[in-house]
N, C-alpha and C. Protein backbone atom coordinates (compact mmCIF):
# COMPACT_ATOMS: atom_id res chain seq x y z
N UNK A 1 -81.83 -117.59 65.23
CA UNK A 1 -81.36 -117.13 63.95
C UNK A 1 -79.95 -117.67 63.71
N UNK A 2 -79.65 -118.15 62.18
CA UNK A 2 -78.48 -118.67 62.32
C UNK A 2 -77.03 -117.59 61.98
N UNK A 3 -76.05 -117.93 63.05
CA UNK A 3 -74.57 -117.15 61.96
C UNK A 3 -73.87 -117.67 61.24
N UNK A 4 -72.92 -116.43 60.64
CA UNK A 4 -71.79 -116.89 60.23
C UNK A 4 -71.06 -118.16 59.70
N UNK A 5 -70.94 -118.38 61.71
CA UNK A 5 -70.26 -119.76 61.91
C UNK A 5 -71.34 -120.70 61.80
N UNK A 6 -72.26 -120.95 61.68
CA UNK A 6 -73.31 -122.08 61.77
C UNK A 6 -72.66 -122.65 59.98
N UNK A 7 -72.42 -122.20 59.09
CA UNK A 7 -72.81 -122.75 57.76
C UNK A 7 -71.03 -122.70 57.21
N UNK A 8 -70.31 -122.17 57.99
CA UNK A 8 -68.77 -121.78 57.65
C UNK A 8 -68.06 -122.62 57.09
N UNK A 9 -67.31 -122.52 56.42
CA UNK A 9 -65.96 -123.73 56.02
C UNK A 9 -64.60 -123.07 56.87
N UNK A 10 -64.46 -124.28 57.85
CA UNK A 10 -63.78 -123.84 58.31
C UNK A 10 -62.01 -124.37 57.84
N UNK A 11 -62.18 -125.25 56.98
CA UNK A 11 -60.70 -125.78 56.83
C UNK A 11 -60.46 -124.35 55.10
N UNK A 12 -60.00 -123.34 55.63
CA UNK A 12 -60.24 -122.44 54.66
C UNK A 12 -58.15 -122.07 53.94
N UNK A 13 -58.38 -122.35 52.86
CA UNK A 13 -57.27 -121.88 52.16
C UNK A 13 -57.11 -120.69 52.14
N UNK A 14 -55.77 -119.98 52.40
CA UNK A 14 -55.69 -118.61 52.60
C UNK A 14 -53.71 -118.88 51.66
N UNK A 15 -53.68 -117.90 51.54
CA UNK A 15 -52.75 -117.05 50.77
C UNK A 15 -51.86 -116.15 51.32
N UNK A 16 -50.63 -115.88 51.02
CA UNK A 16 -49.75 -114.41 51.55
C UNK A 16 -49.51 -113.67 50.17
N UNK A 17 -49.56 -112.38 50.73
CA UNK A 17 -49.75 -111.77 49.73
C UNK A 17 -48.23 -111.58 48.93
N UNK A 18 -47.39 -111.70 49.29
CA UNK A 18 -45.93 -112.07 48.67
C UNK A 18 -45.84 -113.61 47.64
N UNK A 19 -47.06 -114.13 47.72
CA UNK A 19 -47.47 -115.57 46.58
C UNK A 19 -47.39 -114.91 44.88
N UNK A 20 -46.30 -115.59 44.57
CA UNK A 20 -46.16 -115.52 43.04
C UNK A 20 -48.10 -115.75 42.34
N UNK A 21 -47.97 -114.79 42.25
CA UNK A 21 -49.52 -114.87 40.94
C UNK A 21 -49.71 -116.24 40.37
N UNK A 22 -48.80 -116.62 39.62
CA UNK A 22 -49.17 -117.91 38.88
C UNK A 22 -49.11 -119.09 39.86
N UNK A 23 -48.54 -119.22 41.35
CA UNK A 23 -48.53 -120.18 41.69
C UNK A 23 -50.17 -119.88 42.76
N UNK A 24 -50.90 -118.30 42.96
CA UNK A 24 -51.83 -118.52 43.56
C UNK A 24 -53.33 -118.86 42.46
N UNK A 25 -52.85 -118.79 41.43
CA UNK A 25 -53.76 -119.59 40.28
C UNK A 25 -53.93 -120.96 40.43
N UNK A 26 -52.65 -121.62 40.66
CA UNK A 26 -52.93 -122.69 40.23
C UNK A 26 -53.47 -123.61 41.77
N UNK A 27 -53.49 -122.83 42.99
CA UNK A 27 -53.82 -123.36 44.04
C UNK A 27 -55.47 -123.42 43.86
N UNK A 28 -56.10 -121.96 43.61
CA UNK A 28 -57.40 -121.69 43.29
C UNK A 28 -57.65 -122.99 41.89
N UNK A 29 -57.06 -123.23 40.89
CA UNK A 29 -57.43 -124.15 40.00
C UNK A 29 -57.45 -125.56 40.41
N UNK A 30 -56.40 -125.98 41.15
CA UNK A 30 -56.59 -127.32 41.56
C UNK A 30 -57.07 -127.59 42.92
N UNK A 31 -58.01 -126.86 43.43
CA UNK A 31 -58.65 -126.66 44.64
C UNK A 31 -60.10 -126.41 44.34
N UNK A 32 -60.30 -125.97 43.15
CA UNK A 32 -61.99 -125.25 42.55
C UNK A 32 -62.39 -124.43 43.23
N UNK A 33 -61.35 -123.55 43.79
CA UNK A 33 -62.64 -122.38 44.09
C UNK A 33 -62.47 -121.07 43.87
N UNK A 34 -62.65 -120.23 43.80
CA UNK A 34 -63.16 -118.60 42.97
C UNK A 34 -62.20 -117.82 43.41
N UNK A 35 -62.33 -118.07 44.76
CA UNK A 35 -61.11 -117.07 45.65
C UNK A 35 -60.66 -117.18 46.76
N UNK A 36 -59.46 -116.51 46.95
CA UNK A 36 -58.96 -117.52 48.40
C UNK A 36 -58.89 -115.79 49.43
N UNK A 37 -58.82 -116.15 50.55
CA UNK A 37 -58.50 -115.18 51.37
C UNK A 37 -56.77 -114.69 51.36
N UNK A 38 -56.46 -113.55 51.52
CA UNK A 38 -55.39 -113.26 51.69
C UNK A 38 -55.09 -112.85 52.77
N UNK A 39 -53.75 -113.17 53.70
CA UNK A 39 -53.52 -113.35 55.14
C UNK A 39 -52.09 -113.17 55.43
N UNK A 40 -52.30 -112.70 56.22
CA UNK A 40 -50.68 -112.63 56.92
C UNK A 40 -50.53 -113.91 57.45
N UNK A 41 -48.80 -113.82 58.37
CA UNK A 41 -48.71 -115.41 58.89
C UNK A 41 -49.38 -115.52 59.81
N UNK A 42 -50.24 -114.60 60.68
CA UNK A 42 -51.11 -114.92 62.00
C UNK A 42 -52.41 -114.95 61.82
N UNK A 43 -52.39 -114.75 60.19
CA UNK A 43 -53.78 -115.08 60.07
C UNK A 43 -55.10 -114.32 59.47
N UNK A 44 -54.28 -112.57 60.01
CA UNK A 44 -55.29 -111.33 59.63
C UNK A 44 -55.32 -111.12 58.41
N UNK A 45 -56.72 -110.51 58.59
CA UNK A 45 -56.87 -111.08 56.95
C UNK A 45 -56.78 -109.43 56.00
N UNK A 46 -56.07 -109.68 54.96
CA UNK A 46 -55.59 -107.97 54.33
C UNK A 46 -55.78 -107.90 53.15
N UNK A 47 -56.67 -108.79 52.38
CA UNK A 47 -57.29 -108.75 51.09
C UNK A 47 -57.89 -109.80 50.45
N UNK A 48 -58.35 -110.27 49.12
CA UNK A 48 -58.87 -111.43 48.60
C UNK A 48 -58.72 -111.35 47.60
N UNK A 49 -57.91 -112.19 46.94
CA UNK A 49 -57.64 -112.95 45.54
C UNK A 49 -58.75 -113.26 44.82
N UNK A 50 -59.84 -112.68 43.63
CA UNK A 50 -60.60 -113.98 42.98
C UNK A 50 -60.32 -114.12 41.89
N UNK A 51 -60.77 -115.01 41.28
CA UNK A 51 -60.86 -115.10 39.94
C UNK A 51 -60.54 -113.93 38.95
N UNK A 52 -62.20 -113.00 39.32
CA UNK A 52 -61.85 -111.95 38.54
C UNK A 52 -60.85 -110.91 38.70
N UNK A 53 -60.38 -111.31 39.61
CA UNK A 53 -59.18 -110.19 39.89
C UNK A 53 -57.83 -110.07 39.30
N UNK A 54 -57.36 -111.64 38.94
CA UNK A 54 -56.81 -112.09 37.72
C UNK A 54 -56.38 -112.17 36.28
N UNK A 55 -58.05 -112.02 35.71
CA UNK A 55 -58.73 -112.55 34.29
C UNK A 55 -57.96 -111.60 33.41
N UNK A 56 -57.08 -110.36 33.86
CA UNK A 56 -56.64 -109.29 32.94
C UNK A 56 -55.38 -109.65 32.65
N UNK A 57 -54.67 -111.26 33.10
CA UNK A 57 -53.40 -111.53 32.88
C UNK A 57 -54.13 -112.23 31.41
N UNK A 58 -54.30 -112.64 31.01
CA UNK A 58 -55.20 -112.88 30.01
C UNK A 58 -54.23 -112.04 28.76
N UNK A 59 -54.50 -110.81 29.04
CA UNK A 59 -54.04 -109.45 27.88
C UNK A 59 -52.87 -109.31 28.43
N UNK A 60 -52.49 -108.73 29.29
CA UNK A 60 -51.45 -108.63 29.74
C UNK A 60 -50.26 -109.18 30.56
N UNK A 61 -50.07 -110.37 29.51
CA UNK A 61 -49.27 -111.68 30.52
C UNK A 61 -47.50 -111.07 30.75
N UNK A 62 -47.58 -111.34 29.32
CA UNK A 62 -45.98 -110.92 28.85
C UNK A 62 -45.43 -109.82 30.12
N UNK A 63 -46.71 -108.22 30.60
CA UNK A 63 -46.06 -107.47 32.01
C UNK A 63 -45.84 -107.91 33.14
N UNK A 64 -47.07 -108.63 33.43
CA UNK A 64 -47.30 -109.05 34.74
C UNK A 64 -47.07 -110.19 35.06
N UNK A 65 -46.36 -111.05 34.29
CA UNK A 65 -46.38 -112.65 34.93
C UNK A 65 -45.45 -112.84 35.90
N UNK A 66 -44.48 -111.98 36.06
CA UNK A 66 -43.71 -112.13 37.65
C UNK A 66 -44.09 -111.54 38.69
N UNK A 67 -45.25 -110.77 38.52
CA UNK A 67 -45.85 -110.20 39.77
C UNK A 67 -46.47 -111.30 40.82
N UNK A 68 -47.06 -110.43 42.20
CA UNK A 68 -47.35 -111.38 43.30
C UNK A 68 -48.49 -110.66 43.71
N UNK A 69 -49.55 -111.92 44.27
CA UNK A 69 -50.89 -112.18 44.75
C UNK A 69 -51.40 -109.98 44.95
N UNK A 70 -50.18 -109.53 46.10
CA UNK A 70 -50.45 -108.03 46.48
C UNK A 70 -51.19 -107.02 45.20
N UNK A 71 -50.41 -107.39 44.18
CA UNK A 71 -50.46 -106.57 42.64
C UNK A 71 -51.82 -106.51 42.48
N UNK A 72 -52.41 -107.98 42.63
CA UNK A 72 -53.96 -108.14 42.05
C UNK A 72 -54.81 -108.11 42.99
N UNK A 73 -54.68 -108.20 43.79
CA UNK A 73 -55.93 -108.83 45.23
C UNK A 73 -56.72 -107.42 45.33
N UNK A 74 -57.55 -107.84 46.22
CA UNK A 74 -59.01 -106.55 46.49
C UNK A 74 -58.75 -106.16 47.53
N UNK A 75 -58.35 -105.00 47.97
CA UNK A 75 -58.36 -104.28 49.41
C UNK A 75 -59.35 -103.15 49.69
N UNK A 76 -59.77 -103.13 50.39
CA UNK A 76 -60.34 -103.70 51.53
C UNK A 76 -61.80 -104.66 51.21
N UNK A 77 -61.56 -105.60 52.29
CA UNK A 77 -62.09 -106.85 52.07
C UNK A 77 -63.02 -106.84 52.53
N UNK A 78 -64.39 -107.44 51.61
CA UNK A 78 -66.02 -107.16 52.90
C UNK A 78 -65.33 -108.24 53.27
N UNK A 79 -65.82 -109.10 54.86
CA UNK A 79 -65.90 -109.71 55.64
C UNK A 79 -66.54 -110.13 56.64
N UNK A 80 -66.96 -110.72 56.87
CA UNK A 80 -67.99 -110.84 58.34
C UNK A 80 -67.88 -111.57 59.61
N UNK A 81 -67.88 -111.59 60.80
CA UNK A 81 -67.79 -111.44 61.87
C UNK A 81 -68.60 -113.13 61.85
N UNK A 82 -67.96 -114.08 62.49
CA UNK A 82 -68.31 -115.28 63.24
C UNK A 82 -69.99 -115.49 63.51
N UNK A 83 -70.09 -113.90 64.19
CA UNK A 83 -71.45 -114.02 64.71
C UNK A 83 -72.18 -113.37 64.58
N UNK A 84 -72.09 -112.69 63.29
CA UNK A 84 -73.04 -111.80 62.27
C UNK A 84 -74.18 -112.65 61.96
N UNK A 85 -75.25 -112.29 61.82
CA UNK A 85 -76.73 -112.92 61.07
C UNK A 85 -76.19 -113.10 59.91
N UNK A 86 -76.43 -114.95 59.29
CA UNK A 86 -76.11 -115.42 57.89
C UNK A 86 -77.21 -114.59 57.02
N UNK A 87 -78.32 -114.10 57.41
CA UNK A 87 -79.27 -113.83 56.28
C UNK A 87 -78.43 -112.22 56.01
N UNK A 88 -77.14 -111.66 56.77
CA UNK A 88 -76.84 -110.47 55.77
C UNK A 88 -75.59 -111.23 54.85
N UNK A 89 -75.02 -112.00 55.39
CA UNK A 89 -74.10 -112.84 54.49
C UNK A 89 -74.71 -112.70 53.24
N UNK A 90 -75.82 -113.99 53.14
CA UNK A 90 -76.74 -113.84 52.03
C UNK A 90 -77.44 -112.75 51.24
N UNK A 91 -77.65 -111.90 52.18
CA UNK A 91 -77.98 -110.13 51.55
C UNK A 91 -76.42 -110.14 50.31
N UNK A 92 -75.41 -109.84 51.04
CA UNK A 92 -74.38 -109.57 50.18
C UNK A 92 -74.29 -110.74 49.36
N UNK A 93 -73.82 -111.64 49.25
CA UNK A 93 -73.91 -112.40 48.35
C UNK A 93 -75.10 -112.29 47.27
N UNK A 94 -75.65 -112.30 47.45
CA UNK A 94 -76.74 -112.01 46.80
C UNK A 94 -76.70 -110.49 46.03
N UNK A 95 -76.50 -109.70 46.66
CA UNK A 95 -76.55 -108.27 45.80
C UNK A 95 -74.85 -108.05 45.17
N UNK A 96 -74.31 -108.44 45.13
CA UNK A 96 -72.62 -108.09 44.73
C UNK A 96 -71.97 -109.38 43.93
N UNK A 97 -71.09 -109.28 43.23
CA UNK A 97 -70.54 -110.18 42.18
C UNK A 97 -69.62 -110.89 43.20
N UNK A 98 -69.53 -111.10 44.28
CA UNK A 98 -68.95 -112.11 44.98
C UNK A 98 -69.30 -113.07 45.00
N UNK A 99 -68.33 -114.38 44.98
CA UNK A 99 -69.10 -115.61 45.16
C UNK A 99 -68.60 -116.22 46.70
N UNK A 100 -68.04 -115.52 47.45
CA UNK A 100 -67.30 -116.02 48.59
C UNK A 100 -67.23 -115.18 49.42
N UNK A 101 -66.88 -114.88 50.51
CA UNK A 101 -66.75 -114.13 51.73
C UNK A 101 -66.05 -114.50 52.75
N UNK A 102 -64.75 -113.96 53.52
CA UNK A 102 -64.05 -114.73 54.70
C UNK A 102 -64.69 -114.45 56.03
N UNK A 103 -64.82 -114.82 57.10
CA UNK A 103 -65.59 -115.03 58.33
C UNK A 103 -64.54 -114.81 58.97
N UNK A 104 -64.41 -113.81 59.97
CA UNK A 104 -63.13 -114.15 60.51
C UNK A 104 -63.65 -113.61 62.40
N UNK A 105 -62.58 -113.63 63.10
CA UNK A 105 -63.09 -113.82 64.60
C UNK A 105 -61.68 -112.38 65.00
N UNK A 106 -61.93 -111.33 65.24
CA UNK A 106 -61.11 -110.40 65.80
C UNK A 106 -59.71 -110.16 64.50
N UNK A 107 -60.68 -110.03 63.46
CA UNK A 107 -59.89 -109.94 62.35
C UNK A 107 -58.83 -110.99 61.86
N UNK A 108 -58.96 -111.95 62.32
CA UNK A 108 -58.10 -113.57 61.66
C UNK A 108 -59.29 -114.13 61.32
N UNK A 109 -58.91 -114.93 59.80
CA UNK A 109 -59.89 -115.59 59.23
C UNK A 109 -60.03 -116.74 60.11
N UNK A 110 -61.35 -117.35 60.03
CA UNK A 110 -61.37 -118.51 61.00
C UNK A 110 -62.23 -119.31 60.13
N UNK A 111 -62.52 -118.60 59.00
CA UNK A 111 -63.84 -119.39 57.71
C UNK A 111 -64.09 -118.76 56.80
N UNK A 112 -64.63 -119.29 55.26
CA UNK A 112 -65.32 -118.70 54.17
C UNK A 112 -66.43 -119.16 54.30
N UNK A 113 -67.55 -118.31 53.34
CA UNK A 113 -68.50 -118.99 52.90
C UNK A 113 -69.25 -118.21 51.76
N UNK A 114 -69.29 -119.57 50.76
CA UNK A 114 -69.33 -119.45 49.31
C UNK A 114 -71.07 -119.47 49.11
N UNK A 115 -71.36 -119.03 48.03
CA UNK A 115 -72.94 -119.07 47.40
C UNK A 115 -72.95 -120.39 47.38
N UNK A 116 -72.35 -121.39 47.33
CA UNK A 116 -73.26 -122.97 47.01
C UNK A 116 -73.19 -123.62 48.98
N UNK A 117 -72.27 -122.72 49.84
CA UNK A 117 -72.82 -122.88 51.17
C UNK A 117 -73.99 -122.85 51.55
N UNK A 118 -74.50 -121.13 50.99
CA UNK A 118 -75.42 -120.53 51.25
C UNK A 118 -76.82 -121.38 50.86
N UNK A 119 -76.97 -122.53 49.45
CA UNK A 119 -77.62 -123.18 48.90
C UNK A 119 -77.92 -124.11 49.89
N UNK A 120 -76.80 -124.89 49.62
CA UNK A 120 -77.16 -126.12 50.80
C UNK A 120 -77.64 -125.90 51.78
N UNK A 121 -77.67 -124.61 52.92
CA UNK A 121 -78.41 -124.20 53.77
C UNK A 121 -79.54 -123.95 53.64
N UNK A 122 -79.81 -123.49 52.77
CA UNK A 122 -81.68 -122.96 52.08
C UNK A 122 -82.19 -124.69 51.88
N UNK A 123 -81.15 -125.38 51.34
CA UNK A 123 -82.24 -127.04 51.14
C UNK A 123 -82.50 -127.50 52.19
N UNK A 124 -81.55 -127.31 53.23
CA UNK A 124 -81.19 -128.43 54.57
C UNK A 124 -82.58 -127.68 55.43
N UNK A 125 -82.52 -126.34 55.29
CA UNK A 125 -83.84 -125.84 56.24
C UNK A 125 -85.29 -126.14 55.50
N UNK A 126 -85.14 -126.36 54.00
CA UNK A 126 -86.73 -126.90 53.48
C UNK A 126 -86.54 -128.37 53.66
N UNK A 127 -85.76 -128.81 53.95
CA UNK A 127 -85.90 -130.11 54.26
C UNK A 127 -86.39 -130.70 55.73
N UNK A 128 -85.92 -129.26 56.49
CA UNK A 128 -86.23 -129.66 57.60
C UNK A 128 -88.01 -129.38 58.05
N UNK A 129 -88.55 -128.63 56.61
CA UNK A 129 -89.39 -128.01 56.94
C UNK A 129 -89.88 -126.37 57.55
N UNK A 130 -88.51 -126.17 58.09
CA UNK A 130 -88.43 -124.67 58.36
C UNK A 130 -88.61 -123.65 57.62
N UNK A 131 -88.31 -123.55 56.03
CA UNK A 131 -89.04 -123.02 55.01
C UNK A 131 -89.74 -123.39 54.32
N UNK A 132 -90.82 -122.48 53.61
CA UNK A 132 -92.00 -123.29 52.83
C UNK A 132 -91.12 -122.98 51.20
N UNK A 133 -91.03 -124.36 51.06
CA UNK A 133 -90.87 -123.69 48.79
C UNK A 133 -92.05 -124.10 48.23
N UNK A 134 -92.05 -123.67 47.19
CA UNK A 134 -93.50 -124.04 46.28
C UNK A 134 -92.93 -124.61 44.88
N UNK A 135 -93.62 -125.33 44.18
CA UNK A 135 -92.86 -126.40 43.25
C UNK A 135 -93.59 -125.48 42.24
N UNK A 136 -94.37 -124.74 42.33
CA UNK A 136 -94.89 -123.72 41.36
C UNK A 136 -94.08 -122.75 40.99
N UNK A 137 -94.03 -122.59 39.50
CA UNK A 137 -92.89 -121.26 39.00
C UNK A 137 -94.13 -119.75 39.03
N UNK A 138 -93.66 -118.99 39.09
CA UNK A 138 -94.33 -117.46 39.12
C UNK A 138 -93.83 -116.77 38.65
């Protein structure tokens, strides 16, 4: 059965939570991705930045635009364990408006992994033959 770490990104952008808001936007914007982990300097991981966590500077710029990453981020963070079964990864992903998840090893992130991870893994195993798809819609 595969984990965690089998499908992980491990070169993973992470954040401190003392990061000016607008400058952890524009890392997530010129990087493309949804959300970054939030981390101390050793690594542990103490919340997650996404997108939607953001989207309310939108209305309320003019209050909040000198605030930092802490103000907005999600505490407490699902997360999963290196060597957790990927098919609950995929459970959550799948049932919750997340598009990302940090992997981490004794509570330091050591990886994310995003819904288009999770994809490429579902092709790479029908490719390998290990799952059956059907070209039929139902």
């Amino acid at each position: 059965m595969r984990e965690a770490k089998d499908i992980m990104t491990r070169q993973v952008i992470c954040i401190r939570k003392d990061t000016p808001i607008f400058e952890a936007i524009k890392l997530m914007v010129q990087n493309n991705i949804t959300g970054v982990p939030v981390v101390e300097d050793d690594m542990t991981l103490v919340g997650m930045l996404s997108e939607q966590d953001v989207l309310r500077l939108f209305h309320t710029y003019e209050d909040e635009k000198d605030r930092i990453v802490n103000d907005f981020m999600t505490e407490p963070v699902v997360h999963f364990e290196e060597d957790e079964p990927l098919l609950d990864v995929c459970h959550c992903l799948r049932d919750n408006s997340m598009r990302r998840v940090p992997v981490t090893s004794n509570g330091k992130v050591v990886g994310v992994i995003s819904r288009s991870d999770i994809l490429k893994c579902i092709l790479e195993l029908s490719e390998q033959g290990v799952i059956q798809t059907s070209s039929r819609l139902s």
